[in-house]
PDB file of N, CA and C in Angstrom:
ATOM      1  N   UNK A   1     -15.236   8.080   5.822  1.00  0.00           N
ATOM      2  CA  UNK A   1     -15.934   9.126   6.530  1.00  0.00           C
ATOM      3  C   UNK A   1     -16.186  10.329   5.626  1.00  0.00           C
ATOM      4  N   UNK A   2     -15.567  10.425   4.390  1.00  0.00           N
ATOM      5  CA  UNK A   2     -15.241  11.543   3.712  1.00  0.00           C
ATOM      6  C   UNK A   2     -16.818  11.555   3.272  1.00  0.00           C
ATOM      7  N   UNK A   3     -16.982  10.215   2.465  1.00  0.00           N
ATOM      8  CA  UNK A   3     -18.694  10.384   2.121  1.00  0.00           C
ATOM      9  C   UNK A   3     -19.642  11.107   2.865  1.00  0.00           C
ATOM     10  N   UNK A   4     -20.072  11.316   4.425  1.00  0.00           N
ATOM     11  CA  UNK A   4     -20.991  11.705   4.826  1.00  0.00           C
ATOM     12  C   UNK A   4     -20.998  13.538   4.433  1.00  0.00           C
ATOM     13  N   UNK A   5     -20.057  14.143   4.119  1.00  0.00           N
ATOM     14  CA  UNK A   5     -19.972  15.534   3.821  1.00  0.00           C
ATOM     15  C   UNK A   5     -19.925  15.713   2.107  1.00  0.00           C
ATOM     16  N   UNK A   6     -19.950  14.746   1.437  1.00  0.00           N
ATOM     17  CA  UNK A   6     -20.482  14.999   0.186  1.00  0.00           C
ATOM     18  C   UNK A   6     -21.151  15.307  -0.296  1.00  0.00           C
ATOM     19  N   UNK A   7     -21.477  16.215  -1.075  1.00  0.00           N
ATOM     20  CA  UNK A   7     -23.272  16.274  -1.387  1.00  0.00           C
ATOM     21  C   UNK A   7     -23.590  16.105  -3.281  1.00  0.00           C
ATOM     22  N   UNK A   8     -22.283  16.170  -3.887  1.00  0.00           N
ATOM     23  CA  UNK A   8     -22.538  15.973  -5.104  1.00  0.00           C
ATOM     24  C   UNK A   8     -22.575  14.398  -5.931  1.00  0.00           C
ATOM     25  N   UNK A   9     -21.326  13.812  -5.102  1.00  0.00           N
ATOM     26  CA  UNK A   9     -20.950  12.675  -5.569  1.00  0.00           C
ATOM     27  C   UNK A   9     -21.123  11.360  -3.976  1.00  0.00           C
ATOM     28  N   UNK A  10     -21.375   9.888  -4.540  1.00  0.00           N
ATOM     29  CA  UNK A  10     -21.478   9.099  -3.491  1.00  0.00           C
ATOM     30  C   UNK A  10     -20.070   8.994  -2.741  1.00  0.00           C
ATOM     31  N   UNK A  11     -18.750   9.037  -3.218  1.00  0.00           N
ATOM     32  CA  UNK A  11     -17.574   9.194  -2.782  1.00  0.00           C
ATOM     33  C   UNK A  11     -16.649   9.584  -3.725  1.00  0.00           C
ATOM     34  N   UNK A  12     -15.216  10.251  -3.571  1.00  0.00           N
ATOM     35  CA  UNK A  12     -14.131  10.080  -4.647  1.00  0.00           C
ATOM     36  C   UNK A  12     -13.974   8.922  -5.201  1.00  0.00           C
ATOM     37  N   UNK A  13     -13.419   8.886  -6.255  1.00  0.00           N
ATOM     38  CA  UNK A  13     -13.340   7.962  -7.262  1.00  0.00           C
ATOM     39  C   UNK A  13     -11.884   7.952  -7.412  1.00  0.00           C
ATOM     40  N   UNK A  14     -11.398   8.216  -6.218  1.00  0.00           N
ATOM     41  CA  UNK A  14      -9.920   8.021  -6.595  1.00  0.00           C
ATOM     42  C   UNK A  14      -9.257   7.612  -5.331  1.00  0.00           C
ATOM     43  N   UNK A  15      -8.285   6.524  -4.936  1.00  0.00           N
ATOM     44  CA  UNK A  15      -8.222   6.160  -3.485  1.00  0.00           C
ATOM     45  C   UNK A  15      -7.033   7.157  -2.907  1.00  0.00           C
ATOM     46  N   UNK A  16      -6.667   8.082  -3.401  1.00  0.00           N
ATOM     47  CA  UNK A  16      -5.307   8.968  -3.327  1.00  0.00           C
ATOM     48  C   UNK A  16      -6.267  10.198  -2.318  1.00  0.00           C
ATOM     49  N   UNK A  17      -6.982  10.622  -3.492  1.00  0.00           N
ATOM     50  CA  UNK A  17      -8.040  11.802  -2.989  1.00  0.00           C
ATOM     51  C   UNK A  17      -8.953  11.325  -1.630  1.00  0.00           C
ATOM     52  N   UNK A  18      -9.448  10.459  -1.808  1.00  0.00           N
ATOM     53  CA  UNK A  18      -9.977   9.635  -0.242  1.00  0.00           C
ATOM     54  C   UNK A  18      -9.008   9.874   0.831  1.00  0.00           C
ATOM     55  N   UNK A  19      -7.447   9.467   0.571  1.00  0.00           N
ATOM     56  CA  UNK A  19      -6.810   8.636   1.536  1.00  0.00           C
ATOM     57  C   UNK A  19      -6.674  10.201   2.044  1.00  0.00           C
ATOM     58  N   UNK A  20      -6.370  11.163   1.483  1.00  0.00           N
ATOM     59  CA  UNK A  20      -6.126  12.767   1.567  1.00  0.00           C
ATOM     60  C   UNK A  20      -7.414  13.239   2.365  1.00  0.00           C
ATOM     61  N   UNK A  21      -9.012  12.648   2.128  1.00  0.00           N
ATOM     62  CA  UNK A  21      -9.410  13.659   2.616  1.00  0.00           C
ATOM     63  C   UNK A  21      -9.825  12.473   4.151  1.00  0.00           C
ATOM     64  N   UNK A  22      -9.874  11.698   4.392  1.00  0.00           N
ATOM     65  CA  UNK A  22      -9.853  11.047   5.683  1.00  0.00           C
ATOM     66  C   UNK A  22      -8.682  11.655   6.276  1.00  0.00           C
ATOM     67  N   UNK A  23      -7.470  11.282   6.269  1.00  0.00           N
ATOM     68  CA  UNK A  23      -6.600  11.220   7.280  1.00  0.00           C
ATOM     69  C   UNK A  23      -5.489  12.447   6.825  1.00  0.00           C
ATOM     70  N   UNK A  24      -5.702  13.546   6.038  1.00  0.00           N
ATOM     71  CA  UNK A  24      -5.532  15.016   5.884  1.00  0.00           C
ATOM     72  C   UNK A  24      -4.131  14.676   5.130  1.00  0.00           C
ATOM     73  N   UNK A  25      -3.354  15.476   4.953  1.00  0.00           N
ATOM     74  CA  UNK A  25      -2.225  16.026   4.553  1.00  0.00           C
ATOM     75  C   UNK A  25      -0.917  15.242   4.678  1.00  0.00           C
ATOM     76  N   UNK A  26      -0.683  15.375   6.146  1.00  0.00           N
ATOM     77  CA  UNK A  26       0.237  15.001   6.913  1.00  0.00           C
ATOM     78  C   UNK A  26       0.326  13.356   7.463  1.00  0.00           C
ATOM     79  N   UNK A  27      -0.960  12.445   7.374  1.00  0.00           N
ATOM     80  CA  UNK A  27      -1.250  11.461   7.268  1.00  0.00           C
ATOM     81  C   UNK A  27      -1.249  10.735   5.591  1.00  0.00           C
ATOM     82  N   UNK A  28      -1.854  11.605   5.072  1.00  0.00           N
ATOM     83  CA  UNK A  28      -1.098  11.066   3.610  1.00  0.00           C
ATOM     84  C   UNK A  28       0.079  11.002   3.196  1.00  0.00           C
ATOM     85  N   UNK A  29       0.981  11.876   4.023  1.00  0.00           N
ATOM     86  CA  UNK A  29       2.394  11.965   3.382  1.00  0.00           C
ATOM     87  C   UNK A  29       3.208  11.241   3.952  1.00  0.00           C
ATOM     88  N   UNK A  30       2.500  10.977   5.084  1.00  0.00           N
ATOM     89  CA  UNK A  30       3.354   9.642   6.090  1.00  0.00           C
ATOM     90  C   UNK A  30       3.209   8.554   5.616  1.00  0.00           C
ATOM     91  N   UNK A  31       1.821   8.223   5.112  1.00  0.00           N
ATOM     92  CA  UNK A  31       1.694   6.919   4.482  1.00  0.00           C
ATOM     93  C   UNK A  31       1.800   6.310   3.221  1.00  0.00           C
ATOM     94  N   UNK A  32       2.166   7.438   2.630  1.00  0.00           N
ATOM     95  CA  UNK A  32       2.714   7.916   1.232  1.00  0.00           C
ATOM     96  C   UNK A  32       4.500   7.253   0.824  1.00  0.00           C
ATOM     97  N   UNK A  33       5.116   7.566   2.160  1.00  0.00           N
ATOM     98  CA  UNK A  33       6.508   7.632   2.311  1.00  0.00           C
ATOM     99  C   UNK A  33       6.696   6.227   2.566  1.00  0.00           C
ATOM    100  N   UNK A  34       5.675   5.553   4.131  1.00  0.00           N
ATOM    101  CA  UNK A  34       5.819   4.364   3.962  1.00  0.00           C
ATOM    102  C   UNK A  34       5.780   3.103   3.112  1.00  0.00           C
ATOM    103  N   UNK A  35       4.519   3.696   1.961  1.00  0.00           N
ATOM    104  CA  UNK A  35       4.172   2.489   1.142  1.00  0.00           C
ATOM    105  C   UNK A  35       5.481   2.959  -0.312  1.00  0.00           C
ATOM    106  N   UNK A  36       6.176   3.753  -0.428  1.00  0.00           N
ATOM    107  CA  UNK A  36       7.193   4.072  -0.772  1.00  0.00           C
ATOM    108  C   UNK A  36       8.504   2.938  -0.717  1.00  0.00           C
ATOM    109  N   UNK A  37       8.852   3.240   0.710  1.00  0.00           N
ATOM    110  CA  UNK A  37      10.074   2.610   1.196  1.00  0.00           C
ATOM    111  C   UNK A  37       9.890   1.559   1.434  1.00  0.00           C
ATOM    112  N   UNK A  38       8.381   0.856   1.741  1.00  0.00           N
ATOM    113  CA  UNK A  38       8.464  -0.627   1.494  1.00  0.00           C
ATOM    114  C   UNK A  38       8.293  -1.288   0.034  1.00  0.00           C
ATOM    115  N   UNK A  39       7.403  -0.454  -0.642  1.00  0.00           N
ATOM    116  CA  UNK A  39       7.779  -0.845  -2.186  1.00  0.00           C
ATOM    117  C   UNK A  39       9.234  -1.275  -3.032  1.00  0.00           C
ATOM    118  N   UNK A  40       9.530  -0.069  -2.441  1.00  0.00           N
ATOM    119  CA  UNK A  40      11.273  -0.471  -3.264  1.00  0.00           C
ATOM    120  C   UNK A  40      12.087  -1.299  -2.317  1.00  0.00           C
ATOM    121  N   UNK A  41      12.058  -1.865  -1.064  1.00  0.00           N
ATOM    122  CA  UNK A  41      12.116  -2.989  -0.564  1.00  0.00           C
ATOM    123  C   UNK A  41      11.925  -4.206  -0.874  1.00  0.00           C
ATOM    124  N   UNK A  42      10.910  -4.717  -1.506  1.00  0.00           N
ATOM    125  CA  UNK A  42      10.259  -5.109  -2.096  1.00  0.00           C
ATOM    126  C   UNK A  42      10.725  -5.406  -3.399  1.00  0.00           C
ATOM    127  N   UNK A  43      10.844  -4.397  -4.255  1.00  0.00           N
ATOM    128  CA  UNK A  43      11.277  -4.282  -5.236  1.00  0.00           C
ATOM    129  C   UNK A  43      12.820  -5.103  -5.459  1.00  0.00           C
ATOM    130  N   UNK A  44      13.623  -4.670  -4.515  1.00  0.00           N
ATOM    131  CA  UNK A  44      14.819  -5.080  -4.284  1.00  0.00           C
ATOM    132  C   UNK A  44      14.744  -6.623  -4.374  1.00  0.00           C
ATOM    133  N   UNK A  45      13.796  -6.911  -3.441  1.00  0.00           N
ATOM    134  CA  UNK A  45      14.646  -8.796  -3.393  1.00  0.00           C
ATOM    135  C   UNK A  45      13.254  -9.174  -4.725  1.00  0.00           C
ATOM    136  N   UNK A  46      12.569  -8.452  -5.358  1.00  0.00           N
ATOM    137  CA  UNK A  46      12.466  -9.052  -6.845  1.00  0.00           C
ATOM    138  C   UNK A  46      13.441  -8.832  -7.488  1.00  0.00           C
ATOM    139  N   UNK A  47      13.952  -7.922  -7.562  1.00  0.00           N
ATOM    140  CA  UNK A  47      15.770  -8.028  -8.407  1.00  0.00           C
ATOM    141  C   UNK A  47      16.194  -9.067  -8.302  1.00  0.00           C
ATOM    142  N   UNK A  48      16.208  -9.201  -7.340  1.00  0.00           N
ATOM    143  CA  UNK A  48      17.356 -10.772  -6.562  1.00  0.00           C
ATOM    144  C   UNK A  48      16.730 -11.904  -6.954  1.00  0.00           C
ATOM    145  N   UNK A  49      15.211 -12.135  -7.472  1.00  0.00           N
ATOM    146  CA  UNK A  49      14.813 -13.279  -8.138  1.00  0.00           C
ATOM    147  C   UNK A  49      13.771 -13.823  -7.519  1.00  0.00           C
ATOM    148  N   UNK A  50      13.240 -13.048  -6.643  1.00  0.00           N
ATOM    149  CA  UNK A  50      12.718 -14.301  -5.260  1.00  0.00           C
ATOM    150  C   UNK A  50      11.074 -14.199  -5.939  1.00  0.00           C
ATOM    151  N   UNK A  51      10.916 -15.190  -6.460  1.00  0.00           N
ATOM    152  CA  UNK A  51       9.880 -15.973  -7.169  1.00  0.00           C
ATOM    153  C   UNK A  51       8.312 -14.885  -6.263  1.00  0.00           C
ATOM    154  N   UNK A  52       8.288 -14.547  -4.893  1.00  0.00           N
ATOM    155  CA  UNK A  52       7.099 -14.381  -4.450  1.00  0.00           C
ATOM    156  C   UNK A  52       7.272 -12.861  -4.125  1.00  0.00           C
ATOM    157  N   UNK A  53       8.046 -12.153  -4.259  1.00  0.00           N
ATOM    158  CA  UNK A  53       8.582 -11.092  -4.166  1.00  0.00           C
ATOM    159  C   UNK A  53       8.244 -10.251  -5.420  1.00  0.00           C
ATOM    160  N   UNK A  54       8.657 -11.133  -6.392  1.00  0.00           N
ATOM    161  CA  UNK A  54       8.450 -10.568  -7.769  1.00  0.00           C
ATOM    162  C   UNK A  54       6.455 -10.341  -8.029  1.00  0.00           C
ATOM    163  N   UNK A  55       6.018 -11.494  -7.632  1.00  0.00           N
ATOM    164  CA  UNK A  55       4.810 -11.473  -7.886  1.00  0.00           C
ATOM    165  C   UNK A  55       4.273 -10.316  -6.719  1.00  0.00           C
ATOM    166  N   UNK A  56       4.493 -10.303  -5.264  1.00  0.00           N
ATOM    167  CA  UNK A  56       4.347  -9.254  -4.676  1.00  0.00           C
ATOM    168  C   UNK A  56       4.346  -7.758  -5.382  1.00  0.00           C
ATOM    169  N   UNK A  57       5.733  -7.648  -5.768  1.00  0.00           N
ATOM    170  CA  UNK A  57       6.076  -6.366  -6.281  1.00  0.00           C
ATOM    171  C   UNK A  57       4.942  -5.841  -7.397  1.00  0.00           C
ATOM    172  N   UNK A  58       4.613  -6.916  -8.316  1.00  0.00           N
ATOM    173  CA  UNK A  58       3.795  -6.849  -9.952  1.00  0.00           C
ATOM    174  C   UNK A  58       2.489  -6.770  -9.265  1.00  0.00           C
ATOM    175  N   UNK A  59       1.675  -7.312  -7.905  1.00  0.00           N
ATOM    176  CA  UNK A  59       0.086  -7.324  -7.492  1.00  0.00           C
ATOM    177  C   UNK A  59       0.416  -5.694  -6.502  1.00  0.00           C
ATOM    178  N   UNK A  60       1.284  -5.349  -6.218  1.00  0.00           N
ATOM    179  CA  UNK A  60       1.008  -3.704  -5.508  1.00  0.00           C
ATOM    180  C   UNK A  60       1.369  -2.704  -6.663  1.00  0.00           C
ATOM    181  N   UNK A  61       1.736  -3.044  -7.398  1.00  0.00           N
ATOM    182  CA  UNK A  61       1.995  -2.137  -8.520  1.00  0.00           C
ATOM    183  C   UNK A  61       0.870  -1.933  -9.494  1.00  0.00           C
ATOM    184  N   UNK A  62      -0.230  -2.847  -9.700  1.00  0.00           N
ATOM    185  CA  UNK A  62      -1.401  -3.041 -10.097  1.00  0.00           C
ATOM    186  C   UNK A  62      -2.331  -2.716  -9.264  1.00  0.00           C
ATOM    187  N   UNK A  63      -2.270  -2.718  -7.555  1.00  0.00           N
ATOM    188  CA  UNK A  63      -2.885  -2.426  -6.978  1.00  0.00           C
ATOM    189  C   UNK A  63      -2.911  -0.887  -6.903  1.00  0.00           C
ATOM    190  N   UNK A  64      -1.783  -0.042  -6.695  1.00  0.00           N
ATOM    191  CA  UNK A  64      -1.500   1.367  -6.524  1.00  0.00           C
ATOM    192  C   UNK A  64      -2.335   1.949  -7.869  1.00  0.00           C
ATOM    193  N   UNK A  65      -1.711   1.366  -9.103  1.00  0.00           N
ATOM    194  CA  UNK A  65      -2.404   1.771 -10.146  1.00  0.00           C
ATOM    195  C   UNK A  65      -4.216   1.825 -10.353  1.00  0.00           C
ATOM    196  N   UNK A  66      -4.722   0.823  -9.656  1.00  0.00           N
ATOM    197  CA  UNK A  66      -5.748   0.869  -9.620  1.00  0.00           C
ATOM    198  C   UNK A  66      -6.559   1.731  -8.603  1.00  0.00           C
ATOM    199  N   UNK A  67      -5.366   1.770  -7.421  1.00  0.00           N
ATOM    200  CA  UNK A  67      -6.153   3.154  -6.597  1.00  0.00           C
ATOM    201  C   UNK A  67      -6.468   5.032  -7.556  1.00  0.00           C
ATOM    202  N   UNK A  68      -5.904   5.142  -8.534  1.00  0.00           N
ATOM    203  CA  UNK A  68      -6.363   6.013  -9.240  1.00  0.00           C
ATOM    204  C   UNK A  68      -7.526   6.237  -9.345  1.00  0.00           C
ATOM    205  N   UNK A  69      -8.379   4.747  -9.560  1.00  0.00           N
ATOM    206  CA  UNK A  69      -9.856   5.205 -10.317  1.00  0.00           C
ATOM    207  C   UNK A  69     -10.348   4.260  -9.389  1.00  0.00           C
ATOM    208  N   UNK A  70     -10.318   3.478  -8.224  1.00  0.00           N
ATOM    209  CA  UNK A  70     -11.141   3.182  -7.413  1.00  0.00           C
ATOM    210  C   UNK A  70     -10.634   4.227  -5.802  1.00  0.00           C
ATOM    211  N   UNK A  71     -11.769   3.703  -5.329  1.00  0.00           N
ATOM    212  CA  UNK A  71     -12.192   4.657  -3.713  1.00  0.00           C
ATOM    213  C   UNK A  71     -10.991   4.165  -2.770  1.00  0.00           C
ATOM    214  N   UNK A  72     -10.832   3.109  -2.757  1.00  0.00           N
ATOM    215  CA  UNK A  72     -10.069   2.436  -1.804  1.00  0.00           C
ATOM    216  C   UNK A  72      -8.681   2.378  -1.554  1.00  0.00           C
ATOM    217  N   UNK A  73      -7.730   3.005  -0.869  1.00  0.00           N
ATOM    218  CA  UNK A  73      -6.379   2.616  -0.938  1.00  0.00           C
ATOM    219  C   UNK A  73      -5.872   2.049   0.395  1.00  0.00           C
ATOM    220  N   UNK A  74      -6.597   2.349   1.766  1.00  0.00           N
ATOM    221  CA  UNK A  74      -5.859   1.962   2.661  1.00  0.00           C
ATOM    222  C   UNK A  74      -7.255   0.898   3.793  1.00  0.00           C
ATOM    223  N   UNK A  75      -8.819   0.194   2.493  1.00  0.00           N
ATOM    224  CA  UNK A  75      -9.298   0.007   3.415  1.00  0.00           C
ATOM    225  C   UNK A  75      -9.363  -1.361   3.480  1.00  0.00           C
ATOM    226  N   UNK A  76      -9.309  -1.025   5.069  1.00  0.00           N
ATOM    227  CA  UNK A  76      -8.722  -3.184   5.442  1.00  0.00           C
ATOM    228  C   UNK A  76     -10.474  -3.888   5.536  1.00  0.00           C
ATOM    229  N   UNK A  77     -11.475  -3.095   5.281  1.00  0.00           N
ATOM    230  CA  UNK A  77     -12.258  -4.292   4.648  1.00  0.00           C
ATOM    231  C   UNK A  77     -12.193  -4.864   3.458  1.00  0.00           C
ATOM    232  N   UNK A  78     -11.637  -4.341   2.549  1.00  0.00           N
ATOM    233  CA  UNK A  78     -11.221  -4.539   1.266  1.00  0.00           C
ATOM    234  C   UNK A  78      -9.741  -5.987   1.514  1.00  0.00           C
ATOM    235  N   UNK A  79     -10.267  -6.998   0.955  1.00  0.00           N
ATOM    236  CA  UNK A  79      -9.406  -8.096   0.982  1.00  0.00           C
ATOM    237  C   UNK A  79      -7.971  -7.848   0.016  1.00  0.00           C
ATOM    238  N   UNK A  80      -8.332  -7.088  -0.773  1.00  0.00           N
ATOM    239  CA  UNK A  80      -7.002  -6.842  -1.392  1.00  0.00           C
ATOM    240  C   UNK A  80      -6.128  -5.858  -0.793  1.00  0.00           C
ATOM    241  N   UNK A  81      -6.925  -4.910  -0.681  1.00  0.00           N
ATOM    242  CA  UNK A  81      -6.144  -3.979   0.298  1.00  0.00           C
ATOM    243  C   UNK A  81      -5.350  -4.873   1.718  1.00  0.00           C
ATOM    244  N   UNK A  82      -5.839  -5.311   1.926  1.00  0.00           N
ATOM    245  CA  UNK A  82      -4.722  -6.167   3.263  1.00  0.00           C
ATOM    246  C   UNK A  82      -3.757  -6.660   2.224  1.00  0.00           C
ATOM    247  N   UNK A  83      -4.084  -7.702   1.274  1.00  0.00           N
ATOM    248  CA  UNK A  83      -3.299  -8.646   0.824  1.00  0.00           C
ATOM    249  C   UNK A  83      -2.369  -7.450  -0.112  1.00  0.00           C
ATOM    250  N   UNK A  84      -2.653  -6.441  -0.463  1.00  0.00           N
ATOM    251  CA  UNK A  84      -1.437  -5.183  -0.765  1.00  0.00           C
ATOM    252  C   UNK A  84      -0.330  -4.813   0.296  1.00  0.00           C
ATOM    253  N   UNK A  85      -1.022  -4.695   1.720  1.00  0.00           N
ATOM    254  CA  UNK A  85       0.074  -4.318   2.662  1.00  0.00           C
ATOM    255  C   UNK A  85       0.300  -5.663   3.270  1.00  0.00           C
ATOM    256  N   UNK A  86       0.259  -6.859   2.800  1.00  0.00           N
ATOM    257  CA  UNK A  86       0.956  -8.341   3.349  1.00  0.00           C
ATOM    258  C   UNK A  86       1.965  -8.100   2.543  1.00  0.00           C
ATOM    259  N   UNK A  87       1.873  -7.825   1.158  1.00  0.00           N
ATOM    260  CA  UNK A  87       3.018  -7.943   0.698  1.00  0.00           C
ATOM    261  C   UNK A  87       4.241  -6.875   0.696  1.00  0.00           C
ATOM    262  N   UNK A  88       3.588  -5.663   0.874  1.00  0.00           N
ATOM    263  CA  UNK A  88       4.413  -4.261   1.179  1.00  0.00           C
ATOM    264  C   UNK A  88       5.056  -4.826   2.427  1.00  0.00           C
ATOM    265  N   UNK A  89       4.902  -5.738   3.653  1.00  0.00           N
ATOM    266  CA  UNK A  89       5.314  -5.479   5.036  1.00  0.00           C
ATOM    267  C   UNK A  89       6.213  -6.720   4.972  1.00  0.00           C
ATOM    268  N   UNK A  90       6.316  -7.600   4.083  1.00  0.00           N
ATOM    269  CA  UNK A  90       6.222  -9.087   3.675  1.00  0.00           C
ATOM    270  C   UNK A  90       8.015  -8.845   4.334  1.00  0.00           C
ATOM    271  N   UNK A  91       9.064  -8.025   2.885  1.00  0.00           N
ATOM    272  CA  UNK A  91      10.581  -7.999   3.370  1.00  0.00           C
ATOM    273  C   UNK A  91      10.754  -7.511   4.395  1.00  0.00           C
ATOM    274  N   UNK A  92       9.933  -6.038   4.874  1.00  0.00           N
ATOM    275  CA  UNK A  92      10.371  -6.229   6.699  1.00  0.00           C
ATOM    276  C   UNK A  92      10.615  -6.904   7.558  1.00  0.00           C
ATOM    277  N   UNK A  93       9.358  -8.015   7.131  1.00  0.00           N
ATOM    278  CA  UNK A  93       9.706  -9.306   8.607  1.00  0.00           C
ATOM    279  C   UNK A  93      10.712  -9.957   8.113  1.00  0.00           C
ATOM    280  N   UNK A  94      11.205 -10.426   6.804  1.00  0.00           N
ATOM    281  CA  UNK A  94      12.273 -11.430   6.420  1.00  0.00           C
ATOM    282  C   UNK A  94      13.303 -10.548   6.947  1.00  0.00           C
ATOM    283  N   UNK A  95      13.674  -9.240   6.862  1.00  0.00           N
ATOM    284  CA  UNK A  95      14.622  -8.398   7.220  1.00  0.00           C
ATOM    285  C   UNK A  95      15.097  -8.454   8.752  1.00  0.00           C
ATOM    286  N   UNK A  96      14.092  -8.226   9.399  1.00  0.00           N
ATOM    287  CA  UNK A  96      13.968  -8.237  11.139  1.00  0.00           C
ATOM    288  C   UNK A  96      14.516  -9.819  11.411  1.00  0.00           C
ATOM    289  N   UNK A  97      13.857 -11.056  10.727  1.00  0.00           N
ATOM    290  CA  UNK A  97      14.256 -12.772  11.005  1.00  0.00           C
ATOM    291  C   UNK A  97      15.583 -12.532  10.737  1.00  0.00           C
ATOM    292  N   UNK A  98      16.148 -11.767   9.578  1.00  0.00           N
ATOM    293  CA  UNK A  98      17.683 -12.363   9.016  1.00  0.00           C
ATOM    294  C   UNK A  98      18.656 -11.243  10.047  1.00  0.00           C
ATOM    295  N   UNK A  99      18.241 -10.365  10.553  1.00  0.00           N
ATOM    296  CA  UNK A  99      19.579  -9.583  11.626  1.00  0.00           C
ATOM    297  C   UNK A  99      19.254 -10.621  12.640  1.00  0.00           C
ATOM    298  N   UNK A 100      18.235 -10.834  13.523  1.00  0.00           N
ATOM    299  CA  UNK A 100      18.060 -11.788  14.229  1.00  0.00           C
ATOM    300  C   UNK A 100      18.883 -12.772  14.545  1.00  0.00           C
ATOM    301  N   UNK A 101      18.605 -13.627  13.364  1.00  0.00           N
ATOM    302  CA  UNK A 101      19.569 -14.731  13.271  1.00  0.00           C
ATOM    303  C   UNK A 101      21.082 -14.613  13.053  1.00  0.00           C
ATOM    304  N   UNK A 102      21.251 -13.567  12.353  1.00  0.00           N
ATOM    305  CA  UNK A 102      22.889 -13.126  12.269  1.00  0.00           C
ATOM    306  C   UNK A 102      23.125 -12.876  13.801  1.00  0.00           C
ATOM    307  N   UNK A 103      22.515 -11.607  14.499  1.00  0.00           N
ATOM    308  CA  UNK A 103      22.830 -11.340  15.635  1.00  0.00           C
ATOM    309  C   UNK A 103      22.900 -12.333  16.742  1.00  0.00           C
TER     310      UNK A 103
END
């Protein structure tokens, strides 16, 4: 949406600055925190070895990096962008299955 009030450029060129000027401040910092705490989630059971975890961890870490200099960080027409937060959300659900089953 940010594009229609532009008048110099066709959009930011950066998906940080986008994600800031769509959904403001306080929406960036929320979603900021989340893709945070599921990263190093994430991160964690690549420590531990887990073959798809690791590759998870290495394609959002390439992905984040690349939101620098592309537009896009949170848009779900963008196929990677989903397949970034499949894998950010990926240890939550294994997390939620394994109390489950303990419980």
């Amino acid at each position: 949406m940010h594009e229609r009030y532009m008048t110099i450029l066709g959009s930011a060129h950066n998906g940080y600055l986008s994600l800031l000027a769509e959904v403001g401040l306080f929406g960036t910092i929320t979603l900021m925190i989340l893709t945070l705490m599921t990263c190093s989630w994430l991160l964690r059971r690549a420590v531990r070895g887990e073959p798809l975890a690791v590759f998870g961890f290495s394609f959002v870490i390439g992905y984040l990096f690349m939101a620098t200099f592309e537009r896009f960080f949170l848009g779900m027409g963008n196929p990677t962008s989903v397949l970034m937060w499949v894998f950010l959300l990926m240890p939550m659900r294994v997390g939620i299955q394994a109390r489950h089953l303990a419980g």
